[in-house]
C-alpha atoms as a PDB file:
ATOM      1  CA  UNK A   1       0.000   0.000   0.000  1.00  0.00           C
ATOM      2  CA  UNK A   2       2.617   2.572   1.172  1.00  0.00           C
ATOM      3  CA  UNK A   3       4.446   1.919  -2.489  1.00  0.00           C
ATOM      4  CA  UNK A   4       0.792   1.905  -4.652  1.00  0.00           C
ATOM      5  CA  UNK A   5       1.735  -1.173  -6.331  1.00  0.00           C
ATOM      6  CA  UNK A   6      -0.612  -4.122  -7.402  1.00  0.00           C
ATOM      7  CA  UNK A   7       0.204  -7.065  -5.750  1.00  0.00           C
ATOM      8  CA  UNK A   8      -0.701 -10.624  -6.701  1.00  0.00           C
ATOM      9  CA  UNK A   9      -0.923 -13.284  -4.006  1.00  0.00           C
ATOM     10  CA  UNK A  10      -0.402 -16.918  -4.466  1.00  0.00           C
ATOM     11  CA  UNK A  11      -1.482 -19.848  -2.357  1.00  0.00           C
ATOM     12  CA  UNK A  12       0.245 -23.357  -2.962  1.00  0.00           C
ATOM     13  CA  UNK A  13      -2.056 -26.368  -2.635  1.00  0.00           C
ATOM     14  CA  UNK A  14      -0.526 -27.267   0.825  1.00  0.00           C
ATOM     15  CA  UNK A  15      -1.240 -23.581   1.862  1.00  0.00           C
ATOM     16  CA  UNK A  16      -4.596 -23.298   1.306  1.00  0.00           C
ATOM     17  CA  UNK A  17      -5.114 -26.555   3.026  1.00  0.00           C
ATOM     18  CA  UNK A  18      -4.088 -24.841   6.112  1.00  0.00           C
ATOM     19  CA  UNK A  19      -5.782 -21.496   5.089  1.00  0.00           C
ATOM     20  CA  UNK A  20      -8.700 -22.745   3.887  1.00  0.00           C
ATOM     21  CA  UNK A  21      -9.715 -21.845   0.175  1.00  0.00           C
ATOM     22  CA  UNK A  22     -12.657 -19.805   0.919  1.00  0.00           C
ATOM     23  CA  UNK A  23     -10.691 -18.257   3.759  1.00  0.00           C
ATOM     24  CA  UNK A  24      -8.420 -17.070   1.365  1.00  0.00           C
ATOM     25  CA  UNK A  25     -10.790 -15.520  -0.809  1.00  0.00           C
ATOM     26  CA  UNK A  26     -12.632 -13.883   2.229  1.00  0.00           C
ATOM     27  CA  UNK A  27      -9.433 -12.611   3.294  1.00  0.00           C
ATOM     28  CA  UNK A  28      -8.049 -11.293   0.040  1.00  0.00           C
ATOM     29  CA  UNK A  29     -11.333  -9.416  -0.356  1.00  0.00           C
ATOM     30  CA  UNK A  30     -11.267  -7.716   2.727  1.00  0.00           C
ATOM     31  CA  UNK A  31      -7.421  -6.306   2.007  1.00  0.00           C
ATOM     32  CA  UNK A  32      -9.062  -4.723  -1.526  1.00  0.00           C
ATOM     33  CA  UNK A  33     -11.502  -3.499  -0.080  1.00  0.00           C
ATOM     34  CA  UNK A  34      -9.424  -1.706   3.424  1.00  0.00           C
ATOM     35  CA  UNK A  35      -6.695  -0.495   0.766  1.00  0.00           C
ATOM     36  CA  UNK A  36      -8.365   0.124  -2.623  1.00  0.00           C
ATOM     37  CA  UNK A  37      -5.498  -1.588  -4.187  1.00  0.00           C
ATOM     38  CA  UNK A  38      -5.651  -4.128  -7.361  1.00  0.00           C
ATOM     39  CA  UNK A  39      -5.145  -7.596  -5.526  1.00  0.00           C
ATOM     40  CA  UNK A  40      -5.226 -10.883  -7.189  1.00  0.00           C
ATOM     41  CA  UNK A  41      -5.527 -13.810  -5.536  1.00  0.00           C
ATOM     42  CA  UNK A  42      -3.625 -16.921  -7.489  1.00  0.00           C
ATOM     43  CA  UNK A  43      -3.624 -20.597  -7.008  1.00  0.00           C
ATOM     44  CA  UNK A  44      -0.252 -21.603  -7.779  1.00  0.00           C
ATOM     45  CA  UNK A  45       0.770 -25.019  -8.903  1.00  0.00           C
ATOM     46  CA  UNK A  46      -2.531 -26.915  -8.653  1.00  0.00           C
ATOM     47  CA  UNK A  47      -1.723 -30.488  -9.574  1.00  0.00           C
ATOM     48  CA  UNK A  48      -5.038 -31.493 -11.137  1.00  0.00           C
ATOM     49  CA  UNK A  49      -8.012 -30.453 -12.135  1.00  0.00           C
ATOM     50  CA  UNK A  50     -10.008 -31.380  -9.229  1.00  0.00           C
ATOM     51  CA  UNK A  51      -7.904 -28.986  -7.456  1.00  0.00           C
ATOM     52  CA  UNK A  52      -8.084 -25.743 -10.013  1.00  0.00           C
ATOM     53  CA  UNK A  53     -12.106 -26.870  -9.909  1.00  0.00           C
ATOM     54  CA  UNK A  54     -12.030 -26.083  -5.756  1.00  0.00           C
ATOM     55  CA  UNK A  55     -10.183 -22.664  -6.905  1.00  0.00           C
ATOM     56  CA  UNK A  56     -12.548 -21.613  -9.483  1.00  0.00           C
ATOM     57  CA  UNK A  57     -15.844 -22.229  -7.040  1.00  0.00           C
ATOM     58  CA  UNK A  58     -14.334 -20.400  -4.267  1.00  0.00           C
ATOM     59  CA  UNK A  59     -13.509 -17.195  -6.337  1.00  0.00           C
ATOM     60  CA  UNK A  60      -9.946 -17.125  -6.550  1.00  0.00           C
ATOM     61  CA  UNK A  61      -8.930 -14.559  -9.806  1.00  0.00           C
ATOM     62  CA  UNK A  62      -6.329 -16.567 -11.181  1.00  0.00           C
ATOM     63  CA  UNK A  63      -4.856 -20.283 -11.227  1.00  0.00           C
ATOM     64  CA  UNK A  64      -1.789 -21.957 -12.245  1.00  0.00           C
ATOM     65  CA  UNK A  65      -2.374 -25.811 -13.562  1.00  0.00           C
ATOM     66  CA  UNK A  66       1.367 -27.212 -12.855  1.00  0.00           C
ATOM     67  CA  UNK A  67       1.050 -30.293 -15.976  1.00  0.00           C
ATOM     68  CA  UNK A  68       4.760 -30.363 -16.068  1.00  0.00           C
ATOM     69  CA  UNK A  69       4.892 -34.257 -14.898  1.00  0.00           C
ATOM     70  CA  UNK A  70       2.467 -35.157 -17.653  1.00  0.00           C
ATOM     71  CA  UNK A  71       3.775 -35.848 -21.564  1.00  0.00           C
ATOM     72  CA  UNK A  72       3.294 -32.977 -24.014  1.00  0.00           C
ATOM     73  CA  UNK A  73       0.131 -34.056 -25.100  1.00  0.00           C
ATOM     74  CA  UNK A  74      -1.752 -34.676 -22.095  1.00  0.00           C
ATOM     75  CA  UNK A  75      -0.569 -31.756 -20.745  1.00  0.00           C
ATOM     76  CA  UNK A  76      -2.576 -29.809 -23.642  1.00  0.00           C
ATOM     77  CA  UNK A  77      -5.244 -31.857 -23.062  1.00  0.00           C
ATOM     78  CA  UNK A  78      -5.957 -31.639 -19.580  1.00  0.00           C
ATOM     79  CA  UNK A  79      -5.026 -28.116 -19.843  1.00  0.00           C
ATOM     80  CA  UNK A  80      -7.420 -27.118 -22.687  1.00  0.00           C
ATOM     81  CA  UNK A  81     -10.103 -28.728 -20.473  1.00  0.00           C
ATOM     82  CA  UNK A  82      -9.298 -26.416 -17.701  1.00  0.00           C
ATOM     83  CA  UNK A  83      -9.122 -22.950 -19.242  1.00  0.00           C
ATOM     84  CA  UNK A  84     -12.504 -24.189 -20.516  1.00  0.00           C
ATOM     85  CA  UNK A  85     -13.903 -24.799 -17.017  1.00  0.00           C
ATOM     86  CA  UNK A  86     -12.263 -21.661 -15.255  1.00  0.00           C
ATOM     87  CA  UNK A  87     -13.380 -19.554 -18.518  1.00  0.00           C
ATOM     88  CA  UNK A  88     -17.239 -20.945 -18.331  1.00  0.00           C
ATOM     89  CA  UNK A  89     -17.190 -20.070 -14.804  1.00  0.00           C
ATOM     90  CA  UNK A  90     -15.969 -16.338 -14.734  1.00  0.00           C
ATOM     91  CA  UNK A  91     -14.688 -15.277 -18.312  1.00  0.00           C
ATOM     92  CA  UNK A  92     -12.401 -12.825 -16.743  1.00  0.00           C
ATOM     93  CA  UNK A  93     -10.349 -15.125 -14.755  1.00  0.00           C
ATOM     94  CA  UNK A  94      -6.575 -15.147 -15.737  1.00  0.00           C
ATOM     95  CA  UNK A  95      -5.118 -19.073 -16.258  1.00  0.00           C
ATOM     96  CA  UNK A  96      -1.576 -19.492 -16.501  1.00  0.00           C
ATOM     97  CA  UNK A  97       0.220 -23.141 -17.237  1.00  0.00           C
ATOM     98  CA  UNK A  98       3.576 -24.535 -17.378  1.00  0.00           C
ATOM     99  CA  UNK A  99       5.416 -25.612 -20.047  1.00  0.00           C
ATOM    100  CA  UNK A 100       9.154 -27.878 -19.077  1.00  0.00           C
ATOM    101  CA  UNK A 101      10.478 -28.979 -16.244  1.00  0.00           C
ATOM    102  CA  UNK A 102      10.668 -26.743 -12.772  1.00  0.00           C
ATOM    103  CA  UNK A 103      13.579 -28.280 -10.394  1.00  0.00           C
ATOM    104  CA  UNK A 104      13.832 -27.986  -6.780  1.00  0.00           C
ATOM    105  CA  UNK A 105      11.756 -27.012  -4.037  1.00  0.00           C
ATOM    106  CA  UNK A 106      10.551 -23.483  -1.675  1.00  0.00           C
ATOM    107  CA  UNK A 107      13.593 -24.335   0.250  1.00  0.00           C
ATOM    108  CA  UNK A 108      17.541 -23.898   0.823  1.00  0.00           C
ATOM    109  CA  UNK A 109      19.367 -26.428  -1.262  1.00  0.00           C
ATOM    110  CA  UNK A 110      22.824 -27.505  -0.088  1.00  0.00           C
ATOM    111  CA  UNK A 111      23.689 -29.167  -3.071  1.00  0.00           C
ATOM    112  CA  UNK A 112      23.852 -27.322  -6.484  1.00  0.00           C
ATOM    113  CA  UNK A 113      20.821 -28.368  -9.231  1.00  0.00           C
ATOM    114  CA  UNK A 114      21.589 -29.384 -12.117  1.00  0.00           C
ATOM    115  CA  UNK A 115      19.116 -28.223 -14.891  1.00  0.00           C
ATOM    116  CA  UNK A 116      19.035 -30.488 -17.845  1.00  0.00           C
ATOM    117  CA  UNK A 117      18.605 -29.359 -21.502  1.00  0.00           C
ATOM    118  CA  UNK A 118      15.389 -31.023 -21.506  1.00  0.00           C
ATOM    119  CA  UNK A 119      14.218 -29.330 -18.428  1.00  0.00           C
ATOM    120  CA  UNK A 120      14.066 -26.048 -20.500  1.00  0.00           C
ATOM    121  CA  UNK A 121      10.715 -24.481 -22.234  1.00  0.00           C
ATOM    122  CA  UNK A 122      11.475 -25.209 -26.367  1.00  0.00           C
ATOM    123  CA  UNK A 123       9.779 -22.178 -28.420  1.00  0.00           C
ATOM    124  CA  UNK A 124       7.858 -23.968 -31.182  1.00  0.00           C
ATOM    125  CA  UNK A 125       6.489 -26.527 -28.386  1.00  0.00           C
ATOM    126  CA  UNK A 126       5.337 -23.104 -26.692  1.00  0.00           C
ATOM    127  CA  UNK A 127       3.523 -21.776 -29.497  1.00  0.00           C
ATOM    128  CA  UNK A 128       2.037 -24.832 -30.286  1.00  0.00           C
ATOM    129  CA  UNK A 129       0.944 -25.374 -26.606  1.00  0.00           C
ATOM    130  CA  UNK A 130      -0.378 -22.129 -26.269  1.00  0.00           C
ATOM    131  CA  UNK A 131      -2.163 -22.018 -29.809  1.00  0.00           C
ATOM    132  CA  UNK A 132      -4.282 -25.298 -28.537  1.00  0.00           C
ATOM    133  CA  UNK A 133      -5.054 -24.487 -24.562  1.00  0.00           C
ATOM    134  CA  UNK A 134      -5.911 -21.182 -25.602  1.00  0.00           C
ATOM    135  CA  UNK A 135      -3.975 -20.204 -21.822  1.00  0.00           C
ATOM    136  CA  UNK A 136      -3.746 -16.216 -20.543  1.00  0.00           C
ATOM    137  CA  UNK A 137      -0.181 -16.808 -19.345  1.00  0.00           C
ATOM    138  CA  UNK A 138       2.587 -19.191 -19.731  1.00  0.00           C
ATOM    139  CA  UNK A 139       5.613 -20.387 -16.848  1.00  0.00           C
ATOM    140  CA  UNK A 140       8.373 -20.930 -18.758  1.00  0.00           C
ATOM    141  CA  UNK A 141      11.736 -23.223 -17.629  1.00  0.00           C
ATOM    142  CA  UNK A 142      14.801 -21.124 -18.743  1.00  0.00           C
ATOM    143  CA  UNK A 143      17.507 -21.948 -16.209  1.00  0.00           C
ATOM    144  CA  UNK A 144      15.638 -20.919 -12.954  1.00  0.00           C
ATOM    145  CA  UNK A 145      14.455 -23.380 -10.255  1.00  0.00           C
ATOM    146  CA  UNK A 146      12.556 -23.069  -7.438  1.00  0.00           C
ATOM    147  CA  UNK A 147      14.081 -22.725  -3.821  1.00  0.00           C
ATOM    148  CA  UNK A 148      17.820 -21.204  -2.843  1.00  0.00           C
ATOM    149  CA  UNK A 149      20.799 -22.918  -3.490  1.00  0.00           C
ATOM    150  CA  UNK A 150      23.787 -22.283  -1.192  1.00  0.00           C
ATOM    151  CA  UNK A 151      26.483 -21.602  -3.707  1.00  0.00           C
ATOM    152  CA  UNK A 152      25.603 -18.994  -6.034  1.00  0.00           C
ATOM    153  CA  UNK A 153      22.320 -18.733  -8.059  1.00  0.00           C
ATOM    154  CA  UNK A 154      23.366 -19.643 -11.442  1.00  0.00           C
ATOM    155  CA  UNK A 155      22.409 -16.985 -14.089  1.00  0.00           C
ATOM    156  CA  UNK A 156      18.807 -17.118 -16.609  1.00  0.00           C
ATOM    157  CA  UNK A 157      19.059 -18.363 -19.742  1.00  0.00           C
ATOM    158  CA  UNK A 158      17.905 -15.119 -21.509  1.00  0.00           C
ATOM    159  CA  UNK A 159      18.442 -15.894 -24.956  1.00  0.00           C
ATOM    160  CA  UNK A 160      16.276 -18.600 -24.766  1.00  0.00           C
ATOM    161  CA  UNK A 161      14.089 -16.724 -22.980  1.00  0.00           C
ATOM    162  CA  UNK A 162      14.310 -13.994 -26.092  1.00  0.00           C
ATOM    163  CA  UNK A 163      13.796 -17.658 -28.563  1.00  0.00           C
ATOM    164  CA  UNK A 164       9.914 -18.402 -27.012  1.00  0.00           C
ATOM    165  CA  UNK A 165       9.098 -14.392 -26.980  1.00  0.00           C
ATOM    166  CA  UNK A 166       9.600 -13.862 -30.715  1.00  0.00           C
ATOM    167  CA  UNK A 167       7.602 -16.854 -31.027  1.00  0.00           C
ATOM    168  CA  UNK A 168       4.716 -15.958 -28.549  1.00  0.00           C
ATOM    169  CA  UNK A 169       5.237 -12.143 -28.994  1.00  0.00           C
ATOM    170  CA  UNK A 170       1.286 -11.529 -27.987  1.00  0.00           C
ATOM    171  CA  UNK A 171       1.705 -13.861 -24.773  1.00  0.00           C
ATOM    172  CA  UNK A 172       2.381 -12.718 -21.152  1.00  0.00           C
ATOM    173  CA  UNK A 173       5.151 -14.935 -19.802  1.00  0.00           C
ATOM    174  CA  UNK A 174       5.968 -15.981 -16.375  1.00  0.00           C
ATOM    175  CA  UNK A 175       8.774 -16.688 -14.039  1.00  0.00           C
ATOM    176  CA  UNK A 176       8.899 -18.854 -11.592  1.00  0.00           C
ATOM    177  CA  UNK A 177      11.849 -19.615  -8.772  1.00  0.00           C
ATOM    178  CA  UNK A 178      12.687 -15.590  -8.203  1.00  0.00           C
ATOM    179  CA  UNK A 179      13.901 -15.985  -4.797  1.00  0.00           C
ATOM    180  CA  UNK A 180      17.660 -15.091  -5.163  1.00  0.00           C
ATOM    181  CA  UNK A 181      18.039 -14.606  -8.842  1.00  0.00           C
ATOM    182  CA  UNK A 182      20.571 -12.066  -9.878  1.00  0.00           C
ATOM    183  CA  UNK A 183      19.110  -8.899 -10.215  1.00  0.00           C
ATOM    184  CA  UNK A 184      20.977  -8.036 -13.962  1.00  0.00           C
ATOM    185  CA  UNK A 185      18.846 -11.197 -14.950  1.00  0.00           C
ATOM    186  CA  UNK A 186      15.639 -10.501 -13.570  1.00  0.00           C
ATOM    187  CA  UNK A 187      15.660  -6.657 -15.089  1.00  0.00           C
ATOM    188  CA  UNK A 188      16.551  -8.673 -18.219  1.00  0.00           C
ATOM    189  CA  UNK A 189      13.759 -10.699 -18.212  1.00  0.00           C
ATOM    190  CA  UNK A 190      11.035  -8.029 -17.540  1.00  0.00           C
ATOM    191  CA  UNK A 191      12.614  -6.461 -20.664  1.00  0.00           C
ATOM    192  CA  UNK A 192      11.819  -9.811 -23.029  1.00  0.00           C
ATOM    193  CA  UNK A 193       8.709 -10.240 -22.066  1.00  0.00           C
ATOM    194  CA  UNK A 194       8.445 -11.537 -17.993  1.00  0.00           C
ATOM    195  CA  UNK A 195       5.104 -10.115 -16.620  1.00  0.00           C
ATOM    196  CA  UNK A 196       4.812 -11.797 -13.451  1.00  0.00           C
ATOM    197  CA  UNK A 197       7.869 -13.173 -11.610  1.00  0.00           C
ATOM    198  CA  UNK A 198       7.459 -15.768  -8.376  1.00  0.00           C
ATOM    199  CA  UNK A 199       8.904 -15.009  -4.707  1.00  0.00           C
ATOM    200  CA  UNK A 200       8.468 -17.619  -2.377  1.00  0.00           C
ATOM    201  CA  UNK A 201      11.333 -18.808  -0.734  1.00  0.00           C
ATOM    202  CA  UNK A 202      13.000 -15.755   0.264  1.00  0.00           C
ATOM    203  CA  UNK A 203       9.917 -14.601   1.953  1.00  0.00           C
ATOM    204  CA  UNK A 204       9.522 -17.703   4.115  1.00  0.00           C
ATOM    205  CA  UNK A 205      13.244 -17.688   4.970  1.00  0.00           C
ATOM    206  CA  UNK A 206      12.877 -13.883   6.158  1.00  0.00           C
ATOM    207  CA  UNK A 207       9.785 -14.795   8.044  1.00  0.00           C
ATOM    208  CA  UNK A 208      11.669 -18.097   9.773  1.00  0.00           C
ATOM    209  CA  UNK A 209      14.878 -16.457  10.345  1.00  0.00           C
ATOM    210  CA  UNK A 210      13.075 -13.602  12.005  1.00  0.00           C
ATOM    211  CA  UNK A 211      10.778 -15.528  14.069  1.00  0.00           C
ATOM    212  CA  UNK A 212      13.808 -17.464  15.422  1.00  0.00           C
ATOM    213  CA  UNK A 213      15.409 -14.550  16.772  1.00  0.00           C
ATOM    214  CA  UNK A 214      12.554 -12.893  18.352  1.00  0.00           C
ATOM    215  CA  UNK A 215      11.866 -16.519  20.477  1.00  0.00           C
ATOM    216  CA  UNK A 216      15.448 -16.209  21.148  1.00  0.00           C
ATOM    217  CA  UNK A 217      15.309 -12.872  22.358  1.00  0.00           C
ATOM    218  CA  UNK A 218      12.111 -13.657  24.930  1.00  0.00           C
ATOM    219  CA  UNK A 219      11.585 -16.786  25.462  1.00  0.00           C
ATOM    220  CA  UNK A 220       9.650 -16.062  27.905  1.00  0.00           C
ATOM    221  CA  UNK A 221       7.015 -14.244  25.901  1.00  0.00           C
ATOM    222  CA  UNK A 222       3.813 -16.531  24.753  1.00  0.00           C
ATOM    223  CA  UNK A 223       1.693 -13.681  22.968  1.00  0.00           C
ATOM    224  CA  UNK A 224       1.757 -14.956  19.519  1.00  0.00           C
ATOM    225  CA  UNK A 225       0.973 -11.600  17.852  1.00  0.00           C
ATOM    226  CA  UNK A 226       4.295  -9.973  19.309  1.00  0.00           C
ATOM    227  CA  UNK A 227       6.311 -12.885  18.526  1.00  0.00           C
ATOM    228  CA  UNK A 228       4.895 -13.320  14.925  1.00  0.00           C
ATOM    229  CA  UNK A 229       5.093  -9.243  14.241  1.00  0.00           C
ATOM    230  CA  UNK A 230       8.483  -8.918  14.452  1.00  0.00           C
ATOM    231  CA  UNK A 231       8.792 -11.859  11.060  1.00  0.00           C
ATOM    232  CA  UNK A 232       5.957 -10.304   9.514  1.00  0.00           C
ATOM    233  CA  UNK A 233       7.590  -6.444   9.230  1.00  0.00           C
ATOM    234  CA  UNK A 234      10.991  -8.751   7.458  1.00  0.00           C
ATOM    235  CA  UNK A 235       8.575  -9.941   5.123  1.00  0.00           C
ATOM    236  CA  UNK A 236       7.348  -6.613   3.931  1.00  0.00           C
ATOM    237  CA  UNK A 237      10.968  -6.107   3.606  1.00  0.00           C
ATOM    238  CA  UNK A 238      11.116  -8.127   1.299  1.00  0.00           C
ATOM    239  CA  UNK A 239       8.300  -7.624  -0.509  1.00  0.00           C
ATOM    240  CA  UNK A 240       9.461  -3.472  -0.931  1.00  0.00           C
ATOM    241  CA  UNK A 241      12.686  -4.732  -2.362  1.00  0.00           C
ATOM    242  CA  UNK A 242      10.817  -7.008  -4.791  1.00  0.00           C
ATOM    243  CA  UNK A 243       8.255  -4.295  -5.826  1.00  0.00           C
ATOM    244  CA  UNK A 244      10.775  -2.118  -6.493  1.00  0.00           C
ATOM    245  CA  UNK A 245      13.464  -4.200  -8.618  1.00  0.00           C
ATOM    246  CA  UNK A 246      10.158  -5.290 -10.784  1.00  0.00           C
ATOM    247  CA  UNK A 247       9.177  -1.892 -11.304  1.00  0.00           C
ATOM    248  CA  UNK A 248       5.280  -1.953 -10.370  1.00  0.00           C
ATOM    249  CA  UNK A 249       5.968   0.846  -7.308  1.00  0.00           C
ATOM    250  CA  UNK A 250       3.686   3.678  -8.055  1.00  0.00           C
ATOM    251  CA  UNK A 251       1.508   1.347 -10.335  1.00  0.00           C
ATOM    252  CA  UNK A 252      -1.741   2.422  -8.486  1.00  0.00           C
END
């Protein structure tokens, strides 16, 4: 609010099992409505279509179907089914997919990942993908991973980042894996074509490390809001940094 940016906010499938889906909805629509600000609410990496059918009831704005474990085909497939699902139920809603192979995990990895070439989104599988889900968005695989590693974040692929958007010139593409990514790379992806760029990891960390501290500090102290406020302000940290190095501050 303080930096008038839009914000979008994404709830795993593990989260919003301890959320609640409609909780999340409730929640999110109570935020646009104390701050006047453009919030979307976005399930990210739904497994299955049973799971982007919960999303869709319950109102969220935007999902993400995660088909990256099925084959190329039935990935179109099931996806084509569910933009035409999400789309019958609220024509405005955004749907994003995935396209390659996403490594790691929203946590810190001690060993480095090694990304395959196969792992990474190929252009005219891209087009072709996007040409027969008819998709809003699409996740693209281009050297990033999700989680932290130790040893230094290896650098994007941007040129074959710059291959899929002269491909898919009229597509919004995504990025998923942020946390920790060099910032040369990330400014270099919002310039071919990244719209919307994941944070995950480094927000939990902030949150953990923080938390940690303050129990550390008191231990004696059993109020959870004044242990849990002290993680909460290194979040927003966070969050201001990331607002700011994506360039949506004064959006609103």
């Amino acid at each position: 609010k303080d930096l008038k940016s839009p914000v979008i906010i994404g709830t795993s499938e593990s989260e919003r099992e301890f959320i609640g889906t409609k909780q999340a909805v409730a929640l999110v629509e109570v935020w646009r409505k104390e701050t006047g600000l453009p919030i979307i609410l976005n399930a990210d990496h739904c497994k299955s279509f049973a799971s982007i059918k919960e999303v869709v009831d319950a109102g969220y704005d935007m999902v993400q179907f995660d088909g990256s474990g099925l084959s190329f085909e039935e990935n179109i497939k099931t996806t084509r089914q569910i933009v035409e699902y999400a789309k019958s139920k609220n024509p405005e809603i955004i749907v994003e997919a995935e396209l390659g192979y996403l490594r790691g995990s929203s946590e810190i990895h001690k060993e480095k990942i090694e990304i395959k070439e196969e792992d990474l989104t190929k252009p005219d599988e891209a087009r072709e993908f996007i040409e027969k889900t008819g998709i809003d968005i699409l996740a693209v695989v281009i050297g990033n991973t999700h989680g932290i590693e130790i040893e230094e974040e290896p650098p994007l692929f941007l040129d074959r980042l710059e291959e899929i958007q002269k491909v898919v010139p009229r597509t919004f593409l995504v990025l998923h894996g942020g946390s920790k990514t060099p910032e040369k790379d990330i400014k270099g992806a919002i310039k071919l074509g990244i719209v919307k760029i994941n944070i995950n990891t480094e927000l939990r960390i902030a949150y953990s490390d923080a938390l940690e501290r303050e129990i550390k500090a008191h231990p004696d102290e059993v109020k959870p809001y004044k242990i849990l406020t002290p993680a909460v302000e290194e979040m927003k940290k966070v969050v201001a940094e990331k607002i700011k190095l994506f360039g949506s501050e004064g959006k609103v």
